[in-house]
PDB file of N, CA and C in Angstrom:
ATOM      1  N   UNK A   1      91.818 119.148 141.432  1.00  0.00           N
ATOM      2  CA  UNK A   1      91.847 119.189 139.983  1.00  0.00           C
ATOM      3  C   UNK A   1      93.021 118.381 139.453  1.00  0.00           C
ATOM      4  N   UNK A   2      92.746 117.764 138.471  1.00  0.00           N
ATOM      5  CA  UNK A   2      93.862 116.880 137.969  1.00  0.00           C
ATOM      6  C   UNK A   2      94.751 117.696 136.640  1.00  0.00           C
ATOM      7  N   UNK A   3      96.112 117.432 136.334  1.00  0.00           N
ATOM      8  CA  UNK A   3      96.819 118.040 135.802  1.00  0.00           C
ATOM      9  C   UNK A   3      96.768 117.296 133.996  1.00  0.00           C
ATOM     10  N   UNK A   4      95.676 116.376 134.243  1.00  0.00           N
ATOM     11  CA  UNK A   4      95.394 116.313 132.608  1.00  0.00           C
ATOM     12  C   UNK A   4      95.039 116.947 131.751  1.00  0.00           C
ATOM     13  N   UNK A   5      95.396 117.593 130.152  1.00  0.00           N
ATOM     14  CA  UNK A   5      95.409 118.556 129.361  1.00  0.00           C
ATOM     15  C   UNK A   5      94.856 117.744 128.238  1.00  0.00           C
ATOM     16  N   UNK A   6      93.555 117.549 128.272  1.00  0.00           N
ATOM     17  CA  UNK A   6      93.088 116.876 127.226  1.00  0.00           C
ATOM     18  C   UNK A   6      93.066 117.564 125.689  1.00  0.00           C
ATOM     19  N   UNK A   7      93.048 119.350 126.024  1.00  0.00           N
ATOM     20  CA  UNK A   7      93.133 119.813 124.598  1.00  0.00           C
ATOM     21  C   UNK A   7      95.039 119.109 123.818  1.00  0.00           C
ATOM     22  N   UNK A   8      95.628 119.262 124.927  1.00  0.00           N
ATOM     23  CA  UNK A   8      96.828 118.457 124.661  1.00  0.00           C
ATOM     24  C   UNK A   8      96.495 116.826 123.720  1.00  0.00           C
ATOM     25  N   UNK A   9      96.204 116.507 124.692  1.00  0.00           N
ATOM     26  CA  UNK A   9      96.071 114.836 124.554  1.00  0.00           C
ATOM     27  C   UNK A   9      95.187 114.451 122.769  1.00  0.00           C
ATOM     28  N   UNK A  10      94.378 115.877 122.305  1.00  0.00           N
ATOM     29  CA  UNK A  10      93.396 115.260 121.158  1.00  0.00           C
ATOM     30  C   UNK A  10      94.397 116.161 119.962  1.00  0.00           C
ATOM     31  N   UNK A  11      95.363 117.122 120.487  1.00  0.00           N
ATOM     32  CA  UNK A  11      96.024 117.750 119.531  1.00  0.00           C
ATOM     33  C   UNK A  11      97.169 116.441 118.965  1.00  0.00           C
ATOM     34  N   UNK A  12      97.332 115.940 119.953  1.00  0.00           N
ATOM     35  CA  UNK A  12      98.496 114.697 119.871  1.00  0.00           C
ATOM     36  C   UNK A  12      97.652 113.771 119.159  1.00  0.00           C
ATOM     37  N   UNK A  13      96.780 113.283 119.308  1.00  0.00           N
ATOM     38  CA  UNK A  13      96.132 112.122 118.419  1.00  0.00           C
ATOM     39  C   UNK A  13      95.886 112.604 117.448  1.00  0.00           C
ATOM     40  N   UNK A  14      95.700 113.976 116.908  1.00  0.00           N
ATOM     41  CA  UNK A  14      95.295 114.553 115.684  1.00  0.00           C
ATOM     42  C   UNK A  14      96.681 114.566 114.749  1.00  0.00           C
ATOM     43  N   UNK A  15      97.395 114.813 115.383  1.00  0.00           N
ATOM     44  CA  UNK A  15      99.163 114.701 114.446  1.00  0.00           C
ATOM     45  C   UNK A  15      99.674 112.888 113.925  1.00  0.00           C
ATOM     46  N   UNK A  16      99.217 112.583 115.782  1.00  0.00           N
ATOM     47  CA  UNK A  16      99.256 111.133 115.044  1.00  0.00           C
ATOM     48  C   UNK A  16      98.339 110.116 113.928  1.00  0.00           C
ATOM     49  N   UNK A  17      97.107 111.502 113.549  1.00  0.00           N
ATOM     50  CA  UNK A  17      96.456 110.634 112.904  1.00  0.00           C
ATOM     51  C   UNK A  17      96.873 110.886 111.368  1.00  0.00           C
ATOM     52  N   UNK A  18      97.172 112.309 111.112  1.00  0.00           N
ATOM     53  CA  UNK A  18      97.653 112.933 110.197  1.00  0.00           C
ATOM     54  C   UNK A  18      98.910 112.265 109.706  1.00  0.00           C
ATOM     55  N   UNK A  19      99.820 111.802 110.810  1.00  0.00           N
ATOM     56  CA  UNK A  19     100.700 110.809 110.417  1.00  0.00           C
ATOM     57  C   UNK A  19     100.831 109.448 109.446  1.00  0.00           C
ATOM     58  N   UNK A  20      99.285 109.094 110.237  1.00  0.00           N
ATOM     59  CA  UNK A  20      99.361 107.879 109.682  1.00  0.00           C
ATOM     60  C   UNK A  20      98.625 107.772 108.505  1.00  0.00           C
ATOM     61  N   UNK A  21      97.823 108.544 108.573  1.00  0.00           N
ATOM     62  CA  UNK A  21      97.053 108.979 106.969  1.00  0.00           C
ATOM     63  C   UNK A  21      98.516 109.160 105.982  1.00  0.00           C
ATOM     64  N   UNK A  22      99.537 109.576 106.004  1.00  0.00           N
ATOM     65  CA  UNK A  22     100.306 110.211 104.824  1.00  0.00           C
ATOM     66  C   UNK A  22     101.275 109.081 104.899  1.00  0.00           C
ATOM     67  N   UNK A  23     101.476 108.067 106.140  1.00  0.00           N
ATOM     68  CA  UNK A  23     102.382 106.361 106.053  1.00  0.00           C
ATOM     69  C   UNK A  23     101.348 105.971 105.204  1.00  0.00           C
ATOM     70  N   UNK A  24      99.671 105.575 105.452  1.00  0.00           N
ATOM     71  CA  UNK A  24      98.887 104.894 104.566  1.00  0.00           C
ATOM     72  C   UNK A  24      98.904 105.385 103.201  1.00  0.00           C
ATOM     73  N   UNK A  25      99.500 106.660 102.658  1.00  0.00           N
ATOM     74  CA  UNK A  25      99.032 107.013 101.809  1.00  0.00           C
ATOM     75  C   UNK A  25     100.601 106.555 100.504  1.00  0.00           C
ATOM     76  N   UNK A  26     101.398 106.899 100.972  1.00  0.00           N
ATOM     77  CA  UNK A  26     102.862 106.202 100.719  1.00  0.00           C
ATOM     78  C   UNK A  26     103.169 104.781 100.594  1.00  0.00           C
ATOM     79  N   UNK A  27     102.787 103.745 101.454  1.00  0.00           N
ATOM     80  CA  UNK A  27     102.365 102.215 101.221  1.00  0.00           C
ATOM     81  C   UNK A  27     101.137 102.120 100.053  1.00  0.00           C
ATOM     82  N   UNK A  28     100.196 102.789 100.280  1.00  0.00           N
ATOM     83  CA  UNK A  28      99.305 102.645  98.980  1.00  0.00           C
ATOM     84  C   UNK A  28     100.167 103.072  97.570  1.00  0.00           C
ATOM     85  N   UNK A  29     101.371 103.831  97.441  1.00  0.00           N
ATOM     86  CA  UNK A  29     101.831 104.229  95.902  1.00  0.00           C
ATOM     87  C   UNK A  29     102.618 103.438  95.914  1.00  0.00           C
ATOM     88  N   UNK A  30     103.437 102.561  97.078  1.00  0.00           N
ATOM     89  CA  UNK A  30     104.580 101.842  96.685  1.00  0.00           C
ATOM     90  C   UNK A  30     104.312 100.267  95.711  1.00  0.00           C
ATOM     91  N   UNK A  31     104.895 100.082  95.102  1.00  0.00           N
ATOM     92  CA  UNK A  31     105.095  98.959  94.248  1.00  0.00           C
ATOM     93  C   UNK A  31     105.914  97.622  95.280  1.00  0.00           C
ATOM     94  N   UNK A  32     105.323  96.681  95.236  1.00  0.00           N
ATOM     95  CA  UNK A  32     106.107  95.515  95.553  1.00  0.00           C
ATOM     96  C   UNK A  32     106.034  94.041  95.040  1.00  0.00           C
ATOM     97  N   UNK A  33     107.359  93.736  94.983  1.00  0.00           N
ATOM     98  CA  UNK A  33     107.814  92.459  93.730  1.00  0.00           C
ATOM     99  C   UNK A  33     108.243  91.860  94.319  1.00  0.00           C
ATOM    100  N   UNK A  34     107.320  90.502  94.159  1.00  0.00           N
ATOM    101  CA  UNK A  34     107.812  88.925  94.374  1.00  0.00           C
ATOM    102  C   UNK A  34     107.947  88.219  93.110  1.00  0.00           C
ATOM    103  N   UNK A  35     108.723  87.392  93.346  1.00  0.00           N
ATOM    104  CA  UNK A  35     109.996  86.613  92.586  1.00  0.00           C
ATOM    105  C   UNK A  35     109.685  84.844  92.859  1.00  0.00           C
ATOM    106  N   UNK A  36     109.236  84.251  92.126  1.00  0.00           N
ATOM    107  CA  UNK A  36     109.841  83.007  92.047  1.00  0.00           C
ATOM    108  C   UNK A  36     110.429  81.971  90.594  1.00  0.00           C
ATOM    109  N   UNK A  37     111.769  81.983  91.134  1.00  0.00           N
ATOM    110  CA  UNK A  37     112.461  81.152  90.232  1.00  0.00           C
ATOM    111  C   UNK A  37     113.478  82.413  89.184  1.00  0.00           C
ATOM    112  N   UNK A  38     113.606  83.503  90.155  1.00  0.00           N
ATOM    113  CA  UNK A  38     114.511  84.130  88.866  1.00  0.00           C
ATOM    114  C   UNK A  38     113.791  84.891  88.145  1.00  0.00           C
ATOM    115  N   UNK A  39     114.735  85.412  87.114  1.00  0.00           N
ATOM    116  CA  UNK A  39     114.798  85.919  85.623  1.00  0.00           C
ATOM    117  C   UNK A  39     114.015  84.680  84.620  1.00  0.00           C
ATOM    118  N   UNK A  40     113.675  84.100  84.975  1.00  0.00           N
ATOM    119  CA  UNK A  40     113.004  82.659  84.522  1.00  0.00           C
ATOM    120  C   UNK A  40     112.249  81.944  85.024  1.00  0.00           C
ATOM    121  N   UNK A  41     111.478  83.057  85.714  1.00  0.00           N
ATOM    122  CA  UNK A  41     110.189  82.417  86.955  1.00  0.00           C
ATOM    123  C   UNK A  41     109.285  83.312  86.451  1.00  0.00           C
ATOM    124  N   UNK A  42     108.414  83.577  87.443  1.00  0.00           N
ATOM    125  CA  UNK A  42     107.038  84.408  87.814  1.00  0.00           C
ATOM    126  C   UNK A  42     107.848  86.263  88.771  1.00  0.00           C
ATOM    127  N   UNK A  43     107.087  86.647  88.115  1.00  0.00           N
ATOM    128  CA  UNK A  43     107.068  88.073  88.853  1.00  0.00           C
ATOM    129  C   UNK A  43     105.375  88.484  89.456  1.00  0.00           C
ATOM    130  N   UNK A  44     105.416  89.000  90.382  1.00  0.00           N
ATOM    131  CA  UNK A  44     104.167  89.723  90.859  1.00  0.00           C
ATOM    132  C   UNK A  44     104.410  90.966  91.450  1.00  0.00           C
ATOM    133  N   UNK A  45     103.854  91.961  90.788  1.00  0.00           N
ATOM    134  CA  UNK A  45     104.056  93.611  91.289  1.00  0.00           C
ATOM    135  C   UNK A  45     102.631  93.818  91.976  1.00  0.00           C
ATOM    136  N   UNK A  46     102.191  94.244  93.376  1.00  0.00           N
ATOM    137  CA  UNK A  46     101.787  94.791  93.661  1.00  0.00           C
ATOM    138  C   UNK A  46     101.466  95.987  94.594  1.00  0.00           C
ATOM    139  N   UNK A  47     100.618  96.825  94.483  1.00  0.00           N
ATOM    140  CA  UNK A  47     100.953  97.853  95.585  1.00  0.00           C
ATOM    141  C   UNK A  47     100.745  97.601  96.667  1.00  0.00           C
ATOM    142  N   UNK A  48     100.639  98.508  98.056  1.00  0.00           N
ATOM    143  CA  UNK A  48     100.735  98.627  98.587  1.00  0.00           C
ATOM    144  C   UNK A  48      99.153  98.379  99.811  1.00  0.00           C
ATOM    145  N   UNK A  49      97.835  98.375  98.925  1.00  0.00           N
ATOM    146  CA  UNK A  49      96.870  97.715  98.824  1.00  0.00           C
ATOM    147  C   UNK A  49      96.462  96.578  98.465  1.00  0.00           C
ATOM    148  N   UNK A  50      97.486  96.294  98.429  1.00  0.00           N
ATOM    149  CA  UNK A  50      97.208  94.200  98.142  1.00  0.00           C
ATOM    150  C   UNK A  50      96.537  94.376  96.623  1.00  0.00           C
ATOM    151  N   UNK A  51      96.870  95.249  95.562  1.00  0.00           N
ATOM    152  CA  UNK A  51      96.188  95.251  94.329  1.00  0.00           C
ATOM    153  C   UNK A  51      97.153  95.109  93.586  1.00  0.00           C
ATOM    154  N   UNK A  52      96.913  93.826  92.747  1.00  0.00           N
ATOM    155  CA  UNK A  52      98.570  93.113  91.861  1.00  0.00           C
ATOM    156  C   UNK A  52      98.383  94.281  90.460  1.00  0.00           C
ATOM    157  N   UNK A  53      99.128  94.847  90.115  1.00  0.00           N
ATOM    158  CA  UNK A  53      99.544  95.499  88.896  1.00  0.00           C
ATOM    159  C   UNK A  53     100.316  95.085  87.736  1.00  0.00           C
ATOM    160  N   UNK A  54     100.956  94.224  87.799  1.00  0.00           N
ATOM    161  CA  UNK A  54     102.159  93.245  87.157  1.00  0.00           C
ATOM    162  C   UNK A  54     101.653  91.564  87.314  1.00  0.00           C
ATOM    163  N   UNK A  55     101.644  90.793  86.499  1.00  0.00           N
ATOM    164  CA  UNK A  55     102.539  89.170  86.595  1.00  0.00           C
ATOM    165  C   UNK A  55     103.158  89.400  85.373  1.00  0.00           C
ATOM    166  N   UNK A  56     104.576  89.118  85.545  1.00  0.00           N
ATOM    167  CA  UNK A  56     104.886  88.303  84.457  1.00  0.00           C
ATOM    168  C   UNK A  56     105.958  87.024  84.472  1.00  0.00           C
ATOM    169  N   UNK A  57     105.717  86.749  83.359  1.00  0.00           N
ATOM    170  CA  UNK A  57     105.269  84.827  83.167  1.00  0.00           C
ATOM    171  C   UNK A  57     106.833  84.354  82.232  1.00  0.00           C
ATOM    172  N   UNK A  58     107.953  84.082  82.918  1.00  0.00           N
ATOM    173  CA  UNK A  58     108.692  83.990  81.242  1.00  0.00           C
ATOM    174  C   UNK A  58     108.669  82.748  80.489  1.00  0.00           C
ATOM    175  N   UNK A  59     108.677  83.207  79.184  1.00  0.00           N
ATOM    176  CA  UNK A  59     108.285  82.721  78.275  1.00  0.00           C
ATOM    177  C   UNK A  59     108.450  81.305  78.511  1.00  0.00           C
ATOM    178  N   UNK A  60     109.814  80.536  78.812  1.00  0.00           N
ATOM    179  CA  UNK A  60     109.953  79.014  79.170  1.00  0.00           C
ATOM    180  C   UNK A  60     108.763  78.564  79.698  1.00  0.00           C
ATOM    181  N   UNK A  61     108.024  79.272  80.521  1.00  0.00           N
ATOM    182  CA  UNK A  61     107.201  78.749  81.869  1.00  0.00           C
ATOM    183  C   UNK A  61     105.711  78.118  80.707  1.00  0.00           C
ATOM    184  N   UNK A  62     105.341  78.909  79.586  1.00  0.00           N
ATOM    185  CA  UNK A  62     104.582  78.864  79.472  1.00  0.00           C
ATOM    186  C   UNK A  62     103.996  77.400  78.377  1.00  0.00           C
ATOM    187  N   UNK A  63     104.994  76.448  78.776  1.00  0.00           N
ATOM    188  CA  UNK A  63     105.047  75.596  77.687  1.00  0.00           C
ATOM    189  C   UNK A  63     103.782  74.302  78.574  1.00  0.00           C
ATOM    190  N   UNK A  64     102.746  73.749  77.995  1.00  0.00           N
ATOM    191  CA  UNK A  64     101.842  73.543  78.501  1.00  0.00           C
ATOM    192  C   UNK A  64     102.204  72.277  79.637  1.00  0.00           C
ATOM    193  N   UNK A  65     103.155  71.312  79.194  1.00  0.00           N
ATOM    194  CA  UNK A  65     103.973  70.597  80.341  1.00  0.00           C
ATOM    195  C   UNK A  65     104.250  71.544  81.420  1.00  0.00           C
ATOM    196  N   UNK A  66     104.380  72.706  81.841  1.00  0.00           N
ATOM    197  CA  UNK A  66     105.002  73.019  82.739  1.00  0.00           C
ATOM    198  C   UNK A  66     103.782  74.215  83.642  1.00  0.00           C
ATOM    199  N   UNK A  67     102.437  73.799  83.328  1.00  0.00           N
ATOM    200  CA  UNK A  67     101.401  74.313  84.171  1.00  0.00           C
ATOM    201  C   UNK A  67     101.259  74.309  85.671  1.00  0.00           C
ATOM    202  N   UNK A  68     101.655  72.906  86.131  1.00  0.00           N
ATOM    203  CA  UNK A  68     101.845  72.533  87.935  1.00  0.00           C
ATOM    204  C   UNK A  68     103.170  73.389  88.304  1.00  0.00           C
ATOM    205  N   UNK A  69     104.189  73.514  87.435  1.00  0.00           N
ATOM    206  CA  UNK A  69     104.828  74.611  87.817  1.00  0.00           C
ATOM    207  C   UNK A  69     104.753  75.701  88.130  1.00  0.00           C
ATOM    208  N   UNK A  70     104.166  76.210  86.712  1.00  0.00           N
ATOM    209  CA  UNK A  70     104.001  77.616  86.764  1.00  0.00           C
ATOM    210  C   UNK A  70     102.728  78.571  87.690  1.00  0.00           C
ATOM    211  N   UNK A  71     101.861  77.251  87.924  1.00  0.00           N
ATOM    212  CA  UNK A  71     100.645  77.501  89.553  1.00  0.00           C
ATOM    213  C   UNK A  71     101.832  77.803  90.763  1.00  0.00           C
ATOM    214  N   UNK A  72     102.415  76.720  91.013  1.00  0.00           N
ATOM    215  CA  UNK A  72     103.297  76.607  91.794  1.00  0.00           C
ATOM    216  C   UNK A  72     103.913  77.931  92.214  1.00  0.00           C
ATOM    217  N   UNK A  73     104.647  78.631  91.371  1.00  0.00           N
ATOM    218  CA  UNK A  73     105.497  79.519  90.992  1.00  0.00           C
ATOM    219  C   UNK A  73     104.452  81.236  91.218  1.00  0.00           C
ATOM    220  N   UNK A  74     103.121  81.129  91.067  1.00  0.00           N
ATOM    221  CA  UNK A  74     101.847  82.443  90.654  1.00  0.00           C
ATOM    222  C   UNK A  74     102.300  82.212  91.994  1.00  0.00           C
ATOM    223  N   UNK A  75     101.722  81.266  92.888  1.00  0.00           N
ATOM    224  CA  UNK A  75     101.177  81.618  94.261  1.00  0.00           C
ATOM    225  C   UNK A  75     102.530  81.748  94.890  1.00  0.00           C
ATOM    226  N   UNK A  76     103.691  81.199  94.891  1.00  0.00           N
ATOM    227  CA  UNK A  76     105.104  81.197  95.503  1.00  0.00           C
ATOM    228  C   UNK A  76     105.264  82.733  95.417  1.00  0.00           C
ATOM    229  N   UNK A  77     105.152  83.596  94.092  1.00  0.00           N
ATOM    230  CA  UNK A  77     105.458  84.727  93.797  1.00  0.00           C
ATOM    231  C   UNK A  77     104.676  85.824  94.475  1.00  0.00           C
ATOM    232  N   UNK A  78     102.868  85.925  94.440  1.00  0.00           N
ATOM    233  CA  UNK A  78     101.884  86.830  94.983  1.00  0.00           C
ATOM    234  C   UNK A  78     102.132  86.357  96.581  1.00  0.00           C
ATOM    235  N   UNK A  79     102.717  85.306  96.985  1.00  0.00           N
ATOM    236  CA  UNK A  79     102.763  85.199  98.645  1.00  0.00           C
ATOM    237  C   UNK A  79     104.223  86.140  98.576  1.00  0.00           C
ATOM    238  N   UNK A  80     104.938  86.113  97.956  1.00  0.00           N
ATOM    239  CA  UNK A  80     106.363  86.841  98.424  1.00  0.00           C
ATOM    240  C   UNK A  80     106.104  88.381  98.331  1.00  0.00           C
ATOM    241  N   UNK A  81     105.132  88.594  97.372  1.00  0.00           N
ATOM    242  CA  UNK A  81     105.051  90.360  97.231  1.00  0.00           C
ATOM    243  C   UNK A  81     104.026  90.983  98.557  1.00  0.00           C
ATOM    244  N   UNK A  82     103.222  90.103  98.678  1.00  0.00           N
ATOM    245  CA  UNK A  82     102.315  90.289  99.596  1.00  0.00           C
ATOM    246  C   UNK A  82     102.902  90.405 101.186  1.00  0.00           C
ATOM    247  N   UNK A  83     103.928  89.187 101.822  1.00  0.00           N
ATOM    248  CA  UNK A  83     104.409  89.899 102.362  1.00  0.00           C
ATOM    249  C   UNK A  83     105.227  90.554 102.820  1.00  0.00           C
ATOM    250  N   UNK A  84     105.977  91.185 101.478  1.00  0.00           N
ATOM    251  CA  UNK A  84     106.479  92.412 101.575  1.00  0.00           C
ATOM    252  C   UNK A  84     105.848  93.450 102.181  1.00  0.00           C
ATOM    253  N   UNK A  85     104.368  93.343 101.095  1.00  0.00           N
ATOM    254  CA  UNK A  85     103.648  94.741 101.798  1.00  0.00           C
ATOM    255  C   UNK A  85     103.636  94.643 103.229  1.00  0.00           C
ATOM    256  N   UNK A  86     102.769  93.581 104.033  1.00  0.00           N
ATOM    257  CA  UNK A  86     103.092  93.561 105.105  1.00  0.00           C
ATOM    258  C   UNK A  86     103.790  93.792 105.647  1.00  0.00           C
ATOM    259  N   UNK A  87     105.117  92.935 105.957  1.00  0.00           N
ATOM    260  CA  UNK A  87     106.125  93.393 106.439  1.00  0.00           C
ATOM    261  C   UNK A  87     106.340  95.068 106.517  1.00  0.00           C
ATOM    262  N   UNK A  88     106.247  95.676 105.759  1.00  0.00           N
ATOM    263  CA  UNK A  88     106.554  97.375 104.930  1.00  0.00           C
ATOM    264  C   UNK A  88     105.443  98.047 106.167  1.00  0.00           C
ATOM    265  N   UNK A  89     104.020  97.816 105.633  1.00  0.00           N
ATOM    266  CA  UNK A  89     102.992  98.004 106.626  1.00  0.00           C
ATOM    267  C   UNK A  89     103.314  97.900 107.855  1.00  0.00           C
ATOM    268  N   UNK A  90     103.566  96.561 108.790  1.00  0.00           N
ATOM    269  CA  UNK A  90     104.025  96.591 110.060  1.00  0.00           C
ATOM    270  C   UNK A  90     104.906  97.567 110.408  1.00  0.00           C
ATOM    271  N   UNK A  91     106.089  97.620 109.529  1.00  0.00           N
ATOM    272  CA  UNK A  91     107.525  98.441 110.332  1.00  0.00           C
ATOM    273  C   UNK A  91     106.852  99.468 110.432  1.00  0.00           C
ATOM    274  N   UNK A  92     106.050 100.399 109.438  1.00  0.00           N
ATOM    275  CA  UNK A  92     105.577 101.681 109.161  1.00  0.00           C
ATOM    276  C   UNK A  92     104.581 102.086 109.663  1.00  0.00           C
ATOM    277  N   UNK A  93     103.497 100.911 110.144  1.00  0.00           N
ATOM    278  CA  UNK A  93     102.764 101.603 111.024  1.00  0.00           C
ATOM    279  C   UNK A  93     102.328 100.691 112.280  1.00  0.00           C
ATOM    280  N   UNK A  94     102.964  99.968 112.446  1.00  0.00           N
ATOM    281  CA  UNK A  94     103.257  98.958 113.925  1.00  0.00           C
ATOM    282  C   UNK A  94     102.880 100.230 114.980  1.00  0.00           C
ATOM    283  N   UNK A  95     104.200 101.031 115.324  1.00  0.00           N
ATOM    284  CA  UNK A  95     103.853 101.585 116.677  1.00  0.00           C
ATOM    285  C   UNK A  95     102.778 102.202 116.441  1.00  0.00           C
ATOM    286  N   UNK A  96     101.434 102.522 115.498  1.00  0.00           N
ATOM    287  CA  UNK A  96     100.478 103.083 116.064  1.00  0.00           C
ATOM    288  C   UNK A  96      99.980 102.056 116.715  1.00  0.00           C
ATOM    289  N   UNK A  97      99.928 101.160 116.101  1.00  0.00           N
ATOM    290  CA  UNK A  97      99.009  99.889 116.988  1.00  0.00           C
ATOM    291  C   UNK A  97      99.684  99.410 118.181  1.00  0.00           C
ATOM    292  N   UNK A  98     100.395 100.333 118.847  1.00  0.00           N
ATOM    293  CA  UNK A  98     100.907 100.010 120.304  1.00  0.00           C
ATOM    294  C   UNK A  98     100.509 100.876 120.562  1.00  0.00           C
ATOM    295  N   UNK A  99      99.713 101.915 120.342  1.00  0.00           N
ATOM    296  CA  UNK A  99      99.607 103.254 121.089  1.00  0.00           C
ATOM    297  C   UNK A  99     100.455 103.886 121.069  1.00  0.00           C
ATOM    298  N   UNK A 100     101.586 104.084 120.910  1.00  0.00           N
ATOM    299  CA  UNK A 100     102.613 105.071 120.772  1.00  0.00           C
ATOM    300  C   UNK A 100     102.215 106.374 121.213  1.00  0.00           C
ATOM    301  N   UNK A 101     103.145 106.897 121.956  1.00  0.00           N
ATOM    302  CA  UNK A 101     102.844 108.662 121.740  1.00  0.00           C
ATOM    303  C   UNK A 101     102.128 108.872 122.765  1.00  0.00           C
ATOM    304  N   UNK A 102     101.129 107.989 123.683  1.00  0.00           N
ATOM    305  CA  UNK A 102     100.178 107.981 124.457  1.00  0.00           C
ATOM    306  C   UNK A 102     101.230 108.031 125.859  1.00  0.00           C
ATOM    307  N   UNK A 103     101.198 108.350 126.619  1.00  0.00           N
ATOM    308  CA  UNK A 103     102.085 107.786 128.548  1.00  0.00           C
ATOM    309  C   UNK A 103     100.894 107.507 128.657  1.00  0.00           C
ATOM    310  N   UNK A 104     101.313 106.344 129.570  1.00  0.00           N
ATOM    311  CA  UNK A 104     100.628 105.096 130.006  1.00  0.00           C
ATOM    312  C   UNK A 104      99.889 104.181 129.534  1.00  0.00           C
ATOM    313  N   UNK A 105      99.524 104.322 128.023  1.00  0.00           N
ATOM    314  CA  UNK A 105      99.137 103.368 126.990  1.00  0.00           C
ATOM    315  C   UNK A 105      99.836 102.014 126.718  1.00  0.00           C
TER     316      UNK A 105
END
């Protein structure tokens, strides 16, 4: 007979799943802001679901000469908030996706 305790082994994946349900659920409320160009650039707020809640545009930007900029500046800004989330996502739930918690995983 082998000394594996599988009621063990599914109680452990059940905590770790519970875990990661309430990390996913915390990255989904958090807010994150990318920035380009300042107090005088582009802002992009979004959560934690890649769902933007915020741009804003300051006022300088919006002068019609300064459109190739201010493209420039949308996507410079939604790439910086975005990966934030990521980044945030990885640190927070990286070791599940190593298996963690598992011996010999």
């Amino acid at each position: 007979m082998s000394n594996f305790d599988f009621d063990s082994l599914m109680k452990q994946a059940q905590q770790m799943q519970n875990e990661m349900m309430k990390i996913q659920g915390e990255l989904s409320e958090t807010i994150y802001t990318g920035n380009s160009g300042g107090a005088e650039g582009v802002t992009v707020k979004m959560n934690g679901d890649t769902e933007v809640q915020v741009v804003e545009i300051a006022d300088e930007l919006m002068d019609p000469g300064n459109k190739e900029i201010l493209q420039d500046m949308l996507v410079i800004a939604f790439n910086d908030a975005l990966d934030k989330v990521n980044s945030d996502r990885e640190e927070k739930l990286g070791v599940f996706s190593q298996g963690a918690g598992f011996p010999g995983l």
